[in-house]
C-alpha atoms as a PDB file:
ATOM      1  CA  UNK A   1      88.429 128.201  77.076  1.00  0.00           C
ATOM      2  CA  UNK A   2      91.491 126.851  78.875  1.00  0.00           C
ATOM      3  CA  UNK A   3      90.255 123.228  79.279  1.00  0.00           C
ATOM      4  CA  UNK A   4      90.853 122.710  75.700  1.00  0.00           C
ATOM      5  CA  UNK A   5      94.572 122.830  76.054  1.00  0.00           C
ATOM      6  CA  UNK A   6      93.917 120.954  79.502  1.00  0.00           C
ATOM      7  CA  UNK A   7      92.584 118.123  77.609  1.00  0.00           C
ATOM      8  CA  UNK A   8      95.073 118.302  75.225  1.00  0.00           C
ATOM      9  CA  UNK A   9      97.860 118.167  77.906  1.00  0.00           C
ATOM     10  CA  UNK A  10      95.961 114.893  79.367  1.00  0.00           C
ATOM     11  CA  UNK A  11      96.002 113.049  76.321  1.00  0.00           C
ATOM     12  CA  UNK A  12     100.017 114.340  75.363  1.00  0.00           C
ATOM     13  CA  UNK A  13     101.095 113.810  78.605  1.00  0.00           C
ATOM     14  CA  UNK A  14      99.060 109.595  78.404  1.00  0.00           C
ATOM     15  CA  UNK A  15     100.908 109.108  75.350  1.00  0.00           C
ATOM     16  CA  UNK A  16     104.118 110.227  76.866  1.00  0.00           C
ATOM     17  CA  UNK A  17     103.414 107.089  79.131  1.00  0.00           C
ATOM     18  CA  UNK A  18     101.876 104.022  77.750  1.00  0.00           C
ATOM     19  CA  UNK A  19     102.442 102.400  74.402  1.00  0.00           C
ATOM     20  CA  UNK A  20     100.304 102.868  71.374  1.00  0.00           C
ATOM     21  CA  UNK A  21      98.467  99.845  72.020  1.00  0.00           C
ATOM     22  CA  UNK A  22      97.817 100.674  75.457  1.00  0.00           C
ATOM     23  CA  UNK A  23      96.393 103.826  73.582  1.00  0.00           C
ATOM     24  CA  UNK A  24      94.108 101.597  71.464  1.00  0.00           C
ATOM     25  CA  UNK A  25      92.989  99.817  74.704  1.00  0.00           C
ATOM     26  CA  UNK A  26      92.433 103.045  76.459  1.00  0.00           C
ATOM     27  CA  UNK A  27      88.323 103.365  77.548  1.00  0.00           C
ATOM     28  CA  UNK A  28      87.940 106.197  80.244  1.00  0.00           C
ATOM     29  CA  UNK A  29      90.168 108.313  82.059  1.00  0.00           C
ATOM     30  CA  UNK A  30      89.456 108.971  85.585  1.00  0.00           C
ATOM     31  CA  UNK A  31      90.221 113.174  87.111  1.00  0.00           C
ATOM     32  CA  UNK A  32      90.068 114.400  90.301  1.00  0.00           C
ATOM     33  CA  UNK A  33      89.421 118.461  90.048  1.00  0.00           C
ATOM     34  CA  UNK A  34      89.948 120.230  92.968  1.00  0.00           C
ATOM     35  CA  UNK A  35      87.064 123.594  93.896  1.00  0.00           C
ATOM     36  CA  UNK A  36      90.024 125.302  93.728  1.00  0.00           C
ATOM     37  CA  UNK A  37      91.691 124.604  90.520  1.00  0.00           C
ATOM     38  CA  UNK A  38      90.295 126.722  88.380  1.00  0.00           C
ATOM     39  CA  UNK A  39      88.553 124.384  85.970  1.00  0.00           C
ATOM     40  CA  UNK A  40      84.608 124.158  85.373  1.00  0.00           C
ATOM     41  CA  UNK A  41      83.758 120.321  85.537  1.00  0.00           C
ATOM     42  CA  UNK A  42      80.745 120.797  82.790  1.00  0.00           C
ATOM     43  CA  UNK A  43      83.518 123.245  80.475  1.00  0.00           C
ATOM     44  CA  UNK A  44      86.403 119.839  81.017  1.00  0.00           C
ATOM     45  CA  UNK A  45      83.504 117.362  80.035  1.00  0.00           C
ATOM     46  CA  UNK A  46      82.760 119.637  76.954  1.00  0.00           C
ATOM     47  CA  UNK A  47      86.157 120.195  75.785  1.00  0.00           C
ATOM     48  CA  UNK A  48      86.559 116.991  75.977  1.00  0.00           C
ATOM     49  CA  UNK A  49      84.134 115.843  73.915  1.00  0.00           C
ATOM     50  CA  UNK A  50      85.127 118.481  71.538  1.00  0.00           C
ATOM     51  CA  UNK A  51      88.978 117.095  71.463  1.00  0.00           C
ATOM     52  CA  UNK A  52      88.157 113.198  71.162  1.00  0.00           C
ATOM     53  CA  UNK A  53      85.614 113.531  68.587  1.00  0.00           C
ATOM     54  CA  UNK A  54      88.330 115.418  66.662  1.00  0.00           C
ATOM     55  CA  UNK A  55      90.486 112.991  67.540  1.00  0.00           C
ATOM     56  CA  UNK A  56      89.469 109.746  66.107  1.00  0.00           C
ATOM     57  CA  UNK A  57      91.533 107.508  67.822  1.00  0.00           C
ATOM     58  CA  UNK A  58      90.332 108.553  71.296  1.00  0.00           C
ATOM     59  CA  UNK A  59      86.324 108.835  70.206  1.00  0.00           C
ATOM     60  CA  UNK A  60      85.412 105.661  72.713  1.00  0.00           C
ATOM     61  CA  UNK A  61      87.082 106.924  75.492  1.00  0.00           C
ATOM     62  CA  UNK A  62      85.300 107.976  78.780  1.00  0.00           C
ATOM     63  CA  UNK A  63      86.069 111.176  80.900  1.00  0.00           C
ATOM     64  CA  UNK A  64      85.208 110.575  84.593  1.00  0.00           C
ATOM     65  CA  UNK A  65      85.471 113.734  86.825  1.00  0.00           C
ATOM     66  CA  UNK A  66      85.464 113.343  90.969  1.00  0.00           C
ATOM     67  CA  UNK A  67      85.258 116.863  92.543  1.00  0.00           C
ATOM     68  CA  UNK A  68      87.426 117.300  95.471  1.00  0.00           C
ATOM     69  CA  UNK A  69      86.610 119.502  98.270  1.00  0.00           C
ATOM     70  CA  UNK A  70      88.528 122.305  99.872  1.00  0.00           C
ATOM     71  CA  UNK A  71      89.676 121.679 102.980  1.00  0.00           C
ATOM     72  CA  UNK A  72      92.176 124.096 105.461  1.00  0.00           C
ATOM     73  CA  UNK A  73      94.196 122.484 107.922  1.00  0.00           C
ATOM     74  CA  UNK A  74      94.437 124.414 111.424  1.00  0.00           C
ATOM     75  CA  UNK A  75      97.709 124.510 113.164  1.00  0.00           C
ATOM     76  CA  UNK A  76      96.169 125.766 116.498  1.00  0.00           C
ATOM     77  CA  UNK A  77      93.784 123.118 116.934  1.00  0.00           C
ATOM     78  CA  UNK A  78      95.379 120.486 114.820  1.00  0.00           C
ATOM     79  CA  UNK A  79      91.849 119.825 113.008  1.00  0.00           C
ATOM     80  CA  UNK A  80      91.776 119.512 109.076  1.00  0.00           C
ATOM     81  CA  UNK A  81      88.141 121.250 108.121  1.00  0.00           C
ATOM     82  CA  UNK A  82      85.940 120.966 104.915  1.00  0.00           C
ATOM     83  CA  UNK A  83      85.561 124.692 103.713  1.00  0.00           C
ATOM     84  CA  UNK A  84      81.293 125.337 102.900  1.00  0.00           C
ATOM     85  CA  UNK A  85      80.456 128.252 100.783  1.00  0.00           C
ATOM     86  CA  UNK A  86      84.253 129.340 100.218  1.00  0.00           C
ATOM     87  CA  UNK A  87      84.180 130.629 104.011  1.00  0.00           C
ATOM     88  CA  UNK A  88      87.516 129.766 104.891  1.00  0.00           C
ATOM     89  CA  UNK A  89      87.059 128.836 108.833  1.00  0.00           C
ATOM     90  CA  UNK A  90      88.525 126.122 110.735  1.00  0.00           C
ATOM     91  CA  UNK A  91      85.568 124.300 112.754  1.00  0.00           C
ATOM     92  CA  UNK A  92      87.200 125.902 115.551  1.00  0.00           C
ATOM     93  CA  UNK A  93      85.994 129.102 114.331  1.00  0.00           C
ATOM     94  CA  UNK A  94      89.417 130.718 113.604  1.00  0.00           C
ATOM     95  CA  UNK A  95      89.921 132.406 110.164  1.00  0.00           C
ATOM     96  CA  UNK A  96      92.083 129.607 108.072  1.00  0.00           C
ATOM     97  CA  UNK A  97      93.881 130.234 104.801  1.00  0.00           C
ATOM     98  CA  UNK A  98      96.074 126.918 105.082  1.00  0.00           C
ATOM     99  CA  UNK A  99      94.432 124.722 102.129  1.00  0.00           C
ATOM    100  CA  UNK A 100      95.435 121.321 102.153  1.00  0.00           C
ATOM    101  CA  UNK A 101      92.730 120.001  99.526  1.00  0.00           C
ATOM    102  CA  UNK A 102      90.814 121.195  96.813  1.00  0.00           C
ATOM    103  CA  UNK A 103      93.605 122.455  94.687  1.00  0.00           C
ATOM    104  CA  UNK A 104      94.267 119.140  92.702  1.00  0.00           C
ATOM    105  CA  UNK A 105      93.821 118.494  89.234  1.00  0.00           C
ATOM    106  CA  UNK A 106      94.978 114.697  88.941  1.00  0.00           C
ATOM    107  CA  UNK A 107      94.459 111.670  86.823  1.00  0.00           C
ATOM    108  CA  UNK A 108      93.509 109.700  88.656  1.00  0.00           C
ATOM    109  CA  UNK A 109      93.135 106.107  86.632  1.00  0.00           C
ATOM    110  CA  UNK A 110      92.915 105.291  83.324  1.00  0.00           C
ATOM    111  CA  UNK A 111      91.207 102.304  82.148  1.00  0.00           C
ATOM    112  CA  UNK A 112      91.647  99.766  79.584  1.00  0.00           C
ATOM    113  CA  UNK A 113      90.057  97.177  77.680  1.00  0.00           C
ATOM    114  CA  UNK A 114      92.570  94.477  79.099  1.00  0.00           C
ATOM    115  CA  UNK A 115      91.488  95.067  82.171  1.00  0.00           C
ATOM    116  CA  UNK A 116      88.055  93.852  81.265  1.00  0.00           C
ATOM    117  CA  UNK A 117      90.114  90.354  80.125  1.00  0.00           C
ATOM    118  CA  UNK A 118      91.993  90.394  82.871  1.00  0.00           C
ATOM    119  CA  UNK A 119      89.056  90.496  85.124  1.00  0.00           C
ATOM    120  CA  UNK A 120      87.120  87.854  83.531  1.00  0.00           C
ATOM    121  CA  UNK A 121      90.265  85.610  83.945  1.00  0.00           C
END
């Protein structure tokens, strides 16, 4: 299961950019996952359940996924179009390999406990 070392690679590459404390204050983390990207939404939730309760440091924190669609851009009729039921068609009819979403696998946010303070301010 690849989303292990996904999960993993989220949490190495958050410590690469925020402090230790900012670590502490960490409460969710916010991905957008592309239909295209080759990850299972319910497998990423899983795995990471599995890595932050072996983790003790990140056992509050939140993953929230947003699944992005696939969508082709046509360059005949200039129309960007939602792919549905991995036909991909421009709404123009035309056969359309030219994806311009769906492929991302992003954070997105990630959310503190400051933020909360900060907000109540």
């Amino acid at each position: 299961m690849h989303e292990i070392s996904l999960v993993r690679n989220i949490f190495a590459t958050l410590e690469s950019e925020f402090s230790k404390e900012d670590l502490e204050a960490m409460t969710a983390i916010d991905m957008k996952i592309g239909l295209l990207a080759n990850v299972e939404p319910i497998l990423m939730q899983n795995a990471f359940e599995a890595v932050t309760t072996a983790e003790e440091k990140y056992q509050t924190v939140k993953l929230n996924i947003e699944l992005i669609p696939i969508e082709v851009f046509c360059s005949e009729c200039q129309i960007q179009s939602a792919v549905e039921n991995y036909k991909f068609v421009c709404s123009c009819g035309k056969p359309n390999n030219n994806v311009v979403k769906g492929t991302e696998l992003l954070i997105h946010r990630v959310h503190f406990d400051k933020e909360e303070e900060l907000a109540a301010k």
